[in-house]
N, C-alpha and C. Protein backbone atom coordinates (compact mmCIF):
# COMPACT_ATOMS: atom_id res chain seq x y z
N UNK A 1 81.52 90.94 141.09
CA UNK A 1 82.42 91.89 140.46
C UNK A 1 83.01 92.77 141.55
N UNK A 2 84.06 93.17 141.40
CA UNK A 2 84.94 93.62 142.67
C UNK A 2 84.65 95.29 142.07
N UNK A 3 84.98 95.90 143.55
CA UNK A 3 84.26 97.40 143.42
C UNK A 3 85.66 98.33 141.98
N UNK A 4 86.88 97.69 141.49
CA UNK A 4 87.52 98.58 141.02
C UNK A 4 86.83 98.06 139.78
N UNK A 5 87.04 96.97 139.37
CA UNK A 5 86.19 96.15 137.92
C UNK A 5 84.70 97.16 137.52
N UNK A 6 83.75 97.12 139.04
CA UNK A 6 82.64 98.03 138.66
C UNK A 6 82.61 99.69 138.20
N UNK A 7 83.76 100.05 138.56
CA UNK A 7 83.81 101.20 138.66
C UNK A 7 84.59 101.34 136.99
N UNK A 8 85.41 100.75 136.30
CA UNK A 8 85.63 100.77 135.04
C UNK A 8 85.07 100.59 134.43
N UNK A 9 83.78 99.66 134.53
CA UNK A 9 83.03 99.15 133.73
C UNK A 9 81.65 100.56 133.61
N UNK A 10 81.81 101.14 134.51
CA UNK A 10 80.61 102.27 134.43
C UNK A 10 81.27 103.29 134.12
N UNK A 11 82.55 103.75 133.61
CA UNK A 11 83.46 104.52 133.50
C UNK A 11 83.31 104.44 131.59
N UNK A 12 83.76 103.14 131.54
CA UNK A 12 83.31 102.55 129.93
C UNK A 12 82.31 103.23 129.72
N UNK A 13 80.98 102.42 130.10
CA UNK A 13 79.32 102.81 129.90
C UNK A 13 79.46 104.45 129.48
N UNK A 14 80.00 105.36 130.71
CA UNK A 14 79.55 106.48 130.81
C UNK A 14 80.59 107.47 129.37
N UNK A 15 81.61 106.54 129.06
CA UNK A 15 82.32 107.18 127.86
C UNK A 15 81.87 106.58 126.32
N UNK A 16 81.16 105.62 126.72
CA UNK A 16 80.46 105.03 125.80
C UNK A 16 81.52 104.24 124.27
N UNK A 17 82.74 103.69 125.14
CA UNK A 17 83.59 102.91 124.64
C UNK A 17 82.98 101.35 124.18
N UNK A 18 83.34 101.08 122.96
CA UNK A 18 83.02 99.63 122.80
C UNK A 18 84.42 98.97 122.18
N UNK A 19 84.99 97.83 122.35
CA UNK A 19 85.73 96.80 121.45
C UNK A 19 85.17 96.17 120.08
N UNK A 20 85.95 97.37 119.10
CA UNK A 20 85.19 96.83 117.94
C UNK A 20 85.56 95.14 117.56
N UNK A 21 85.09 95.09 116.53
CA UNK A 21 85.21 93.66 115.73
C UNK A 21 86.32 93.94 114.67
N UNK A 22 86.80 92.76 114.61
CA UNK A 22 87.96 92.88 113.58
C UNK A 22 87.44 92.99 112.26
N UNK A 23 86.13 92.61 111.73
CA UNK A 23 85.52 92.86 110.02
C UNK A 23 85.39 93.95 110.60
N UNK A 24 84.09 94.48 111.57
CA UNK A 24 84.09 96.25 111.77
C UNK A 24 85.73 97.17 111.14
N UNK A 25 86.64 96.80 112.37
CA UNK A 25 88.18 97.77 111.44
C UNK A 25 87.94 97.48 110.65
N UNK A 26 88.26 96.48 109.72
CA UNK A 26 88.63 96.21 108.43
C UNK A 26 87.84 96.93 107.28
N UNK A 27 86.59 96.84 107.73
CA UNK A 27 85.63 97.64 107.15
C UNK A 27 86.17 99.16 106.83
N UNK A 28 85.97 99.63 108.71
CA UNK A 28 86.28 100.96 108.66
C UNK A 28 87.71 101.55 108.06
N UNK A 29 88.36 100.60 107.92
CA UNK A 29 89.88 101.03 107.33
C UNK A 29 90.02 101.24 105.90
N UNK A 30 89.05 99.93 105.51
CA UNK A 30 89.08 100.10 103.71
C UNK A 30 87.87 101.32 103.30
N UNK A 31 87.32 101.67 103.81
CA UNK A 31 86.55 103.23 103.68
C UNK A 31 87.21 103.88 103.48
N UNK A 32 88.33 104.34 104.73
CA UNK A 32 88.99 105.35 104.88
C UNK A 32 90.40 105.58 103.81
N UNK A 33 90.90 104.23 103.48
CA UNK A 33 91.88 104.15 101.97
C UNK A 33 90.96 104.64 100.87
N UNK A 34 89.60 104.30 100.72
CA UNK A 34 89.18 104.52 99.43
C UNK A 34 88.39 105.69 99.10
N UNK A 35 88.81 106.75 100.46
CA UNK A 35 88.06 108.12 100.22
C UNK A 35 86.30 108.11 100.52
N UNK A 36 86.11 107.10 101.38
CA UNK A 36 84.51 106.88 101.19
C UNK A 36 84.38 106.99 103.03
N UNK A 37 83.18 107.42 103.10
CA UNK A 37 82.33 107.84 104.20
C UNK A 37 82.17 106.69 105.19
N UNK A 38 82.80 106.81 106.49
CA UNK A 38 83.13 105.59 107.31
C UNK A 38 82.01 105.05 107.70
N UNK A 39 80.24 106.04 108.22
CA UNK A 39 79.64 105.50 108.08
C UNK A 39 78.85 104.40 107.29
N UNK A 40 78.49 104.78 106.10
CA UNK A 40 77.63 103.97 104.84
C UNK A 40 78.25 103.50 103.93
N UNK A 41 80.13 104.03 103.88
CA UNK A 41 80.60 103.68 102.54
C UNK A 41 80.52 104.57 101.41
N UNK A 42 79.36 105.57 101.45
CA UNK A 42 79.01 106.29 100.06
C UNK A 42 80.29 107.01 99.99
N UNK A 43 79.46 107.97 98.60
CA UNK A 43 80.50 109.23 98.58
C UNK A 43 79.52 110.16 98.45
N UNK A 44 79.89 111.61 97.79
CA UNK A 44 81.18 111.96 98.50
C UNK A 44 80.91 112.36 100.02
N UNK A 45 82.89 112.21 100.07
CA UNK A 45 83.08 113.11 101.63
C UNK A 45 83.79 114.35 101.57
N UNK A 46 84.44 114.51 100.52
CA UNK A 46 85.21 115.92 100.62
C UNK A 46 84.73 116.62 99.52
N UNK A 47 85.01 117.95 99.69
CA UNK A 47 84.61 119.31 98.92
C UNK A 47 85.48 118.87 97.74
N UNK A 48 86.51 119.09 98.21
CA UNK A 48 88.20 119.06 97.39
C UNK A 48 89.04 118.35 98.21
N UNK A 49 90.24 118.23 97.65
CA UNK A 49 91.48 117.66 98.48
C UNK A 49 91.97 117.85 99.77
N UNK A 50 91.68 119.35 100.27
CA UNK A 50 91.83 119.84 101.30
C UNK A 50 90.60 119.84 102.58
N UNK A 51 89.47 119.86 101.51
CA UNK A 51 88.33 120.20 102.68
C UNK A 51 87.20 119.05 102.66
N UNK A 52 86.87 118.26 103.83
CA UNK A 52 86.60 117.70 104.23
C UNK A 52 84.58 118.09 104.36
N UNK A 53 83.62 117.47 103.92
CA UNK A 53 82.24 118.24 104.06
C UNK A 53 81.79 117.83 105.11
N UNK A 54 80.79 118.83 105.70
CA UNK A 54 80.45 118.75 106.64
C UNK A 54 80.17 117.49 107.35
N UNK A 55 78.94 117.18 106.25
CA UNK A 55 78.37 116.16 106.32
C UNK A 55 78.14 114.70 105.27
N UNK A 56 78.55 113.92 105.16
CA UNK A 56 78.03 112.65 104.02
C UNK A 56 77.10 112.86 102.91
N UNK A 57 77.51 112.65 101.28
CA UNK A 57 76.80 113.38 100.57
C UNK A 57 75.64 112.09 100.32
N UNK A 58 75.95 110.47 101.28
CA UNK A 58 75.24 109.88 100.73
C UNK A 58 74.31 109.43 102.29
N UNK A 59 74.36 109.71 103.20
CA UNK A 59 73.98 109.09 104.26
C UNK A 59 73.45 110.03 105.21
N UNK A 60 74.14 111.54 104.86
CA UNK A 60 73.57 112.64 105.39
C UNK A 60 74.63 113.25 106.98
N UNK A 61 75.50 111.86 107.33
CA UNK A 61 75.69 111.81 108.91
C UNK A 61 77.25 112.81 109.01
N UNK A 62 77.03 113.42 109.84
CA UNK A 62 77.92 114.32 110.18
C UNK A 62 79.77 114.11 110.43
N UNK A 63 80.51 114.71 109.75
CA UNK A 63 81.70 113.92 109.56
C UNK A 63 82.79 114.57 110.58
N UNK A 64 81.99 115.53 111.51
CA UNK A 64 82.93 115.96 112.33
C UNK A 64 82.17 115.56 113.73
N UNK A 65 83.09 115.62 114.83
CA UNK A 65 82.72 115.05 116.22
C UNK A 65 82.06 116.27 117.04
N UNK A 66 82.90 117.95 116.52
CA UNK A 66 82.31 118.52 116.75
C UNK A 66 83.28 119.49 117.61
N UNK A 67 84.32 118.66 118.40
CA UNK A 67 85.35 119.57 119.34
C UNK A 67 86.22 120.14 117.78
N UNK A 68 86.09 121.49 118.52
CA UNK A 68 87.31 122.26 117.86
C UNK A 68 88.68 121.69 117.72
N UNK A 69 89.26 120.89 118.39
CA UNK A 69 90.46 119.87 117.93
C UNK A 69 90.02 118.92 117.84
N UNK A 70 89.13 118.06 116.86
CA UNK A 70 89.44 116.98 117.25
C UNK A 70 90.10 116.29 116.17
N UNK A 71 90.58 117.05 115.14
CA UNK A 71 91.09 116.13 113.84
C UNK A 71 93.01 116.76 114.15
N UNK A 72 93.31 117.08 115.56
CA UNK A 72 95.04 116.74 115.76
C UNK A 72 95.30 115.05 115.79
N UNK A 73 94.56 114.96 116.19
CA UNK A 73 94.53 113.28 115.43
C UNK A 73 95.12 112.64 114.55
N UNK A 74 94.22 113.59 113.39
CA UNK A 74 94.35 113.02 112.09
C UNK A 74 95.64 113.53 111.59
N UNK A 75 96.10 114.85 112.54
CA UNK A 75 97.43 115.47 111.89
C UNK A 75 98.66 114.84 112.17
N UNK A 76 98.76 113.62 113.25
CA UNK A 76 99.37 112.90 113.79
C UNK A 76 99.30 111.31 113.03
N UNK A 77 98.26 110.88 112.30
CA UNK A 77 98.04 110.02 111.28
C UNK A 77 98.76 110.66 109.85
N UNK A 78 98.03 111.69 109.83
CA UNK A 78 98.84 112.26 108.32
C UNK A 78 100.53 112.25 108.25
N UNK A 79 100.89 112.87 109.28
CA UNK A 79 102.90 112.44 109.18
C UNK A 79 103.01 111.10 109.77
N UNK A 80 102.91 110.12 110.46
CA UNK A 80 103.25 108.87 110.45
C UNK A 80 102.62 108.47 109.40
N UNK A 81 101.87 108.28 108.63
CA UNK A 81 101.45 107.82 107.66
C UNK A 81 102.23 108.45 106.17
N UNK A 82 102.37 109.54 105.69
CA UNK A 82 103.27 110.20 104.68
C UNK A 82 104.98 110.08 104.85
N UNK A 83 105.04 109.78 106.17
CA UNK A 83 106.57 109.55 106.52
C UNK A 83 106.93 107.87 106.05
N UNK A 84 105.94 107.14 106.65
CA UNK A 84 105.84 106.23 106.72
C UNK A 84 106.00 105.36 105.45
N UNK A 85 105.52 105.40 104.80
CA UNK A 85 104.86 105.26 103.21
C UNK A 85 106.04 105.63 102.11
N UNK A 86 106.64 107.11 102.86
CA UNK A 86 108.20 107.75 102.04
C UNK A 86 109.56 107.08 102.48
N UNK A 87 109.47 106.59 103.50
CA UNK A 87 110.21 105.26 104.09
C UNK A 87 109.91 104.04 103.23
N UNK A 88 109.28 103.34 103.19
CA UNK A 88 109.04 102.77 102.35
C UNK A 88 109.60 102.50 100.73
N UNK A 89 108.77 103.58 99.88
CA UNK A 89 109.56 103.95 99.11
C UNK A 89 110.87 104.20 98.83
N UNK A 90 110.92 104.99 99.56
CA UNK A 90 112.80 105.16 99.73
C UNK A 90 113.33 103.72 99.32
N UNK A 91 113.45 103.21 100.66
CA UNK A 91 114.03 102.02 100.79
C UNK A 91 113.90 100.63 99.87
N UNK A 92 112.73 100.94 99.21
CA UNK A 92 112.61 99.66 97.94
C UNK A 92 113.57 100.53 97.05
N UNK A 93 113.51 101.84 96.95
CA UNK A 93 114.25 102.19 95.85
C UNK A 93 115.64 101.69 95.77
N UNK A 94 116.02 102.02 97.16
CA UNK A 94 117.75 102.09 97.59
C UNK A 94 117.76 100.35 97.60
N UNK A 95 117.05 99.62 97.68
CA UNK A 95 117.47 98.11 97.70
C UNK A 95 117.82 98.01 96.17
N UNK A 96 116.90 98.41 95.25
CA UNK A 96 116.91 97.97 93.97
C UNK A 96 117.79 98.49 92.73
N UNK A 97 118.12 99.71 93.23
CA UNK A 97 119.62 100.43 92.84
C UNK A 97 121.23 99.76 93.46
N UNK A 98 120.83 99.25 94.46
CA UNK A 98 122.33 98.91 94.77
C UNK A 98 122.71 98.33 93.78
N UNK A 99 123.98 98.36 94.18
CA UNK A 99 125.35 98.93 95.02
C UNK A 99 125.02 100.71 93.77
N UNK A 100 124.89 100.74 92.83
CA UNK A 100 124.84 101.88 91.87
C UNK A 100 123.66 102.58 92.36
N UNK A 101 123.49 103.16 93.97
CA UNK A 101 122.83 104.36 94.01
C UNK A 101 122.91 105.83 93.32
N UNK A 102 121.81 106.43 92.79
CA UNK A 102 122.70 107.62 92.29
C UNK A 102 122.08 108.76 93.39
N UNK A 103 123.16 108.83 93.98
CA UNK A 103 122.95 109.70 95.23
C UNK A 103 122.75 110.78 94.92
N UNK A 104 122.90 111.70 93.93
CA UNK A 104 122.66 113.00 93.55
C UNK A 104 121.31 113.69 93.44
N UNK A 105 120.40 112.23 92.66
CA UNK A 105 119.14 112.63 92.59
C UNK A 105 118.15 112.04 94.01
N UNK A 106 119.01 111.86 95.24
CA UNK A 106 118.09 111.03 95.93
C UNK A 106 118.25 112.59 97.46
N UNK A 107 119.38 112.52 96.39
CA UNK A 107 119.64 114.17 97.38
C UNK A 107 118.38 115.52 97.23
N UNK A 108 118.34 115.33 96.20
CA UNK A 108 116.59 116.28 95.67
C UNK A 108 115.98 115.44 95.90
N UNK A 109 115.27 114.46 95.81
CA UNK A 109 114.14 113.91 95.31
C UNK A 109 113.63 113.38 97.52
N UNK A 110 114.70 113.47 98.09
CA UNK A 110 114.05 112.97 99.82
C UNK A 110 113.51 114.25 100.26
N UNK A 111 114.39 115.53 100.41
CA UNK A 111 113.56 116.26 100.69
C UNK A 111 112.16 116.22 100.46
N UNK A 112 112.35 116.66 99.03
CA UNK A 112 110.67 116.77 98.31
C UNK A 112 109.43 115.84 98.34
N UNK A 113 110.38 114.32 98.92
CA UNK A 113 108.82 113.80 99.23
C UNK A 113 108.70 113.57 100.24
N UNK A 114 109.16 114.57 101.12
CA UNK A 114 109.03 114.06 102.66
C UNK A 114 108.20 115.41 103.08
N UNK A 115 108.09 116.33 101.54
CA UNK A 115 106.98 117.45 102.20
C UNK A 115 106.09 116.88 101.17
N UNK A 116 106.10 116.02 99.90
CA UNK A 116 105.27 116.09 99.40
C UNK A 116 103.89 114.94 99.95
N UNK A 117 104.53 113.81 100.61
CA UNK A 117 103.76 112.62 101.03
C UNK A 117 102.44 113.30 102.08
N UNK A 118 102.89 114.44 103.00
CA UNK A 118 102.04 114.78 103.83
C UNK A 118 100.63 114.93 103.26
N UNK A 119 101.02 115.90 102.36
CA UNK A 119 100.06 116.56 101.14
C UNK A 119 99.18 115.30 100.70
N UNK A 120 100.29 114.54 100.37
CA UNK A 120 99.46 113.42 99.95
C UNK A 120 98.35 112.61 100.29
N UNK A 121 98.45 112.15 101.19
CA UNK A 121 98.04 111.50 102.69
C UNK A 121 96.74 112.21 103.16
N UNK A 122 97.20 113.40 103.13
CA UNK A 122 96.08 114.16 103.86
C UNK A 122 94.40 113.78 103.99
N UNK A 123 93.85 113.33 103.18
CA UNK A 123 91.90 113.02 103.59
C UNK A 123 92.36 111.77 103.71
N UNK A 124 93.32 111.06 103.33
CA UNK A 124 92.86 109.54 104.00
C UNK A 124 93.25 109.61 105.42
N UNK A 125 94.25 110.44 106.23
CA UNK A 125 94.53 110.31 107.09
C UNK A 125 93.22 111.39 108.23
N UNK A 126 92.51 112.24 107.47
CA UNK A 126 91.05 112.54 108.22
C UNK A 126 90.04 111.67 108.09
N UNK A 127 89.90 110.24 107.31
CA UNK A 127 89.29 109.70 107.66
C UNK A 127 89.55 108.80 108.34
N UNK A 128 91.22 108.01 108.66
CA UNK A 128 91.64 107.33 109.05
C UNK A 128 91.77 107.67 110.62
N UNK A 129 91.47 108.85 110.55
CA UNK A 129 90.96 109.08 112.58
C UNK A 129 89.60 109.28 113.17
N UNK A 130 88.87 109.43 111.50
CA UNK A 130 87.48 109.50 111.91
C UNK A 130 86.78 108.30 112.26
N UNK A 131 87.52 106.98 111.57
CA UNK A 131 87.23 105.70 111.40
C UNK A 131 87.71 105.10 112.62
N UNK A 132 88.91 105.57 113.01
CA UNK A 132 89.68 105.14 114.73
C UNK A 132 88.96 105.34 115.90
N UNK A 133 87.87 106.85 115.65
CA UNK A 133 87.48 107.29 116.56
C UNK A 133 86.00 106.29 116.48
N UNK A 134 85.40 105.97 115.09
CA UNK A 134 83.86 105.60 115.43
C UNK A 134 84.27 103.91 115.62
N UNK A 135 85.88 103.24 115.75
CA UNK A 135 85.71 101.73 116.09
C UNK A 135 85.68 101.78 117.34
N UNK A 136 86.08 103.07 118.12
CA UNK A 136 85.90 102.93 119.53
C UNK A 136 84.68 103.50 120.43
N UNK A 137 84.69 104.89 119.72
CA UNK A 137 83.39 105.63 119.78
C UNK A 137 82.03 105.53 118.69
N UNK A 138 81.12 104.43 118.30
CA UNK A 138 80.34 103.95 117.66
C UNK A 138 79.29 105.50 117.96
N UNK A 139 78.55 105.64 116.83
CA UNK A 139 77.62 106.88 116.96
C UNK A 139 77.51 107.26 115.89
N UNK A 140 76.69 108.10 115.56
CA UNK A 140 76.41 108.98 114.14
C UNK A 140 74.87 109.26 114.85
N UNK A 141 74.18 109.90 114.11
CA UNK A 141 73.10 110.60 114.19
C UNK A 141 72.35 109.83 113.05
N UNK A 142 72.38 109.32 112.56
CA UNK A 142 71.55 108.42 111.48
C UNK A 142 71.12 109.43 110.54
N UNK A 143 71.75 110.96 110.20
CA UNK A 143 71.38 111.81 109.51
C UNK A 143 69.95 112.05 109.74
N UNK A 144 69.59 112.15 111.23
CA UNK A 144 68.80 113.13 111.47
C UNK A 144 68.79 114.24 111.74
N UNK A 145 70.02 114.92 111.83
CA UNK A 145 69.92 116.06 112.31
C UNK A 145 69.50 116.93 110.77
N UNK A 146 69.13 118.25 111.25
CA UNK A 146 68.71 118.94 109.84
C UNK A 146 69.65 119.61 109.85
N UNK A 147 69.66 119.33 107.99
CA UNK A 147 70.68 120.45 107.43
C UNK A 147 71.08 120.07 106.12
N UNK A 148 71.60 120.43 105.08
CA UNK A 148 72.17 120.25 103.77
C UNK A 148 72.84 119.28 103.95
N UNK A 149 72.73 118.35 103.03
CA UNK A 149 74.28 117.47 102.86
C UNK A 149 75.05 118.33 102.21
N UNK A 150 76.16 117.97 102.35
CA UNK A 150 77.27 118.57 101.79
C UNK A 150 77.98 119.89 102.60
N UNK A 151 78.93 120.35 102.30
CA UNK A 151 79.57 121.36 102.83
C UNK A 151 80.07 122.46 102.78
């Protein structure tokens, strides 16, 4: 192994990067659509719509990494993803109205879901970086650490 190869490869080790498996994503992705805990699958994971619990109400394991930013992430998943999705929409709409768009109501109705999709989006897109982060960064605490489930 040539000295730059070794030196990435202990660079890896020491960041503790792995190449997930494609069932692993797949796994971790359909968790994160269905509101369920990327570790075990259980539920719950959130308080409410907005707030995210600490910890797994079924597995115990901690749902934050712990850095004070680390879910800009997820705020960067949440608008490509709510934009994304309102694109979408849009555009099946506007195919299926032609040529008789009625532009009047598309004039209200883009604004409003281009603030409303964010809203929308929002916990799948905190788990959808929590799930990004554990296909690369594998870890949890196996819910040993002490403390309440929940949040």
């Amino acid at each position: 192994m040539d000295p730059e190869s070794r030196r990435l490869a202990e660079a890896n080790n020491e960041l503790n990067l792995k190449v997930p498996t494609f069932r692993r994503i797949l796994s971790l992705l359909g968790r994160s659509f269905t509101l369920r805990c990327p570790f075990c699958g259980g539920r719950p994971v959130f308080a409410n719509w907005f707030r995210m619990r600490e910890r797994c109400g079924n597995c115990n394991e901690l749902l934050e990494r712990g850095e004070h930013d680390y879910f800009l992430g997820a705020m960067l998943f949440n608008l490509v993803l709510g934009e994304f999705l309102f694109v979408a929409i849009f555009v099946v709409i506007l195919l299926r109205q032609w040529p008789d768009v009625p532009w009047d109501a598309i004039q209200l109705w883009v604004p409003l879901g281009m603030i409303m999709m964010p809203v929308v989006t929002y916990p799948v897109s905190k788990l959808l970086w929590l799930s990004f982060d554990l296909a690369l960064r594998p870890g949890g605490t196996g819910g040993r650490d002490s403390g309440p489930a929940g949040g």
